[in-house]
C-alpha atoms as a PDB file:
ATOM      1  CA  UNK A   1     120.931 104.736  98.919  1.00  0.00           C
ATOM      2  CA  UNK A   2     119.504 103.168 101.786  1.00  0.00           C
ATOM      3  CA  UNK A   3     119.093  99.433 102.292  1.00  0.00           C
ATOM      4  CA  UNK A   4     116.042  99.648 104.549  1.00  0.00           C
ATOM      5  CA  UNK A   5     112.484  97.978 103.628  1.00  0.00           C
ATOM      6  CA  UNK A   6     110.302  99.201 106.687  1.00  0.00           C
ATOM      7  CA  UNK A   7     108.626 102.935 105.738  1.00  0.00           C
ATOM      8  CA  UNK A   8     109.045 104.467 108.382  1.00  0.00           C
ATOM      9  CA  UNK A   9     112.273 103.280 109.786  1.00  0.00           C
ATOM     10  CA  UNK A  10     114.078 104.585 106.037  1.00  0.00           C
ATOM     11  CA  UNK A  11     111.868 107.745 106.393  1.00  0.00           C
ATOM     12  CA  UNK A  12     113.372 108.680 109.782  1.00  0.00           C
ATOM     13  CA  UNK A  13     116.824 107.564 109.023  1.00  0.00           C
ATOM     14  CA  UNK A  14     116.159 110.243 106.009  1.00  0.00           C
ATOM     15  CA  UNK A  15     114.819 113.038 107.554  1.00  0.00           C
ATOM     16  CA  UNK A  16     117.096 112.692 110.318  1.00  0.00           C
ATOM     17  CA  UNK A  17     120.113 113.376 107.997  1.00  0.00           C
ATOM     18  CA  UNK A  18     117.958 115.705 105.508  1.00  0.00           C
ATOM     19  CA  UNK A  19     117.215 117.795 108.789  1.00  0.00           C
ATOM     20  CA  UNK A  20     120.134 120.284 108.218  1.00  0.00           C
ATOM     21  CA  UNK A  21     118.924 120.879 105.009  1.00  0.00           C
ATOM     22  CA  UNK A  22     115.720 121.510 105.201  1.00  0.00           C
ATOM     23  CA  UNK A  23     115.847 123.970 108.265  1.00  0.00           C
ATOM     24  CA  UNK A  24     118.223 126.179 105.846  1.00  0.00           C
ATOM     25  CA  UNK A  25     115.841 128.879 103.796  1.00  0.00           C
ATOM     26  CA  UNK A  26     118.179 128.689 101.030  1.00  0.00           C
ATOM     27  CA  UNK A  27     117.534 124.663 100.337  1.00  0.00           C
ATOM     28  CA  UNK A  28     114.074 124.978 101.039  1.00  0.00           C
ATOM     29  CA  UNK A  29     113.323 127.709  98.423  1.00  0.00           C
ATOM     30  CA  UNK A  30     115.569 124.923  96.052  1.00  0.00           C
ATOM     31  CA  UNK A  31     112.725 122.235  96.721  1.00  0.00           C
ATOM     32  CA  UNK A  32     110.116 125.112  96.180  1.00  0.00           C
ATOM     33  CA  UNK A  33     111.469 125.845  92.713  1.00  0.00           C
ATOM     34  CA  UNK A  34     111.793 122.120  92.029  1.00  0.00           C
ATOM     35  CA  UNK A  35     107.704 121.897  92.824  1.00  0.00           C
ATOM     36  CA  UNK A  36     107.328 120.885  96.299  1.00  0.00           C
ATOM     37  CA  UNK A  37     104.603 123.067  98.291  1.00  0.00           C
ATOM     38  CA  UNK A  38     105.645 124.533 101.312  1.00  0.00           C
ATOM     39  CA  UNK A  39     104.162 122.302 103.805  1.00  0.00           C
ATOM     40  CA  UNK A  40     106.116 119.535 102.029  1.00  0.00           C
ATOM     41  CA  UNK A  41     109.321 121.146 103.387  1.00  0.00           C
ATOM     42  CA  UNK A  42     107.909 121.369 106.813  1.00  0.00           C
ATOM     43  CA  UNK A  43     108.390 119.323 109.437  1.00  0.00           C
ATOM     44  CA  UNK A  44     111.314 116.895 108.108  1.00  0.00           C
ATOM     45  CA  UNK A  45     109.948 116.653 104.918  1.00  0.00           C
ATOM     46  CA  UNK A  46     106.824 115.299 103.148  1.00  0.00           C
ATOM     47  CA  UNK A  47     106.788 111.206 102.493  1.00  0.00           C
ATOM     48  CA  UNK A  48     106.578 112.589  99.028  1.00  0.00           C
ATOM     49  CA  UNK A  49     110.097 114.493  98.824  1.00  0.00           C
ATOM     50  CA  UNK A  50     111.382 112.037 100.915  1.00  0.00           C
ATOM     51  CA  UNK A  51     110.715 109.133  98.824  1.00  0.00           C
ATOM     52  CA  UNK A  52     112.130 111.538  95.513  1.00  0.00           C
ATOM     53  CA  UNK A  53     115.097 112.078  97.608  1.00  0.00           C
ATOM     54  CA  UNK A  54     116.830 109.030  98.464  1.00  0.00           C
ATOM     55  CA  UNK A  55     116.091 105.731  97.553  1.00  0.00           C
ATOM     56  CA  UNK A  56     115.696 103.251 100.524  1.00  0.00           C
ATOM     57  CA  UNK A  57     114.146  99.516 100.138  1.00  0.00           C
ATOM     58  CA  UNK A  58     116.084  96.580  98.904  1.00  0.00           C
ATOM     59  CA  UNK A  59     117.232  96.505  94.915  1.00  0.00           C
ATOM     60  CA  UNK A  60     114.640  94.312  93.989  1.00  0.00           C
ATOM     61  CA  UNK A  61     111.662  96.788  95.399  1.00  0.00           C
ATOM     62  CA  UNK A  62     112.494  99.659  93.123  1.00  0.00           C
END
């Protein structure tokens, strides 16, 4: 959980700590089998699997 409303400041924060994760073959052929297309594992991560990842905003946003 992340208590931040501006996009692209909670996205960053995200796919700063995701980063490890995603540059590991093995996690990224997790997010394959769970649907997400390659190029959504690319480069930090899609806004998509980002946004299905972690929740960010404030409580009463989501």
């Amino acid at each position: 959980m992340l208590f931040e409303t501006a996009p692209a400041r909670a996205r960053a924060v995200v796919r700063e700590h995701l980063a490890l994760y995603l540059n590991s073959s093995y996690n990224r052929a997790k997010f394959h089998r769970l649907g997400y297309a390659r190029e959504e594992t690319d480069d930090g991560g899609s806004d998509r699997l980002i946004d299905d990842v972690v929740f960010w905003g404030d409580l009463d946003t989501r």
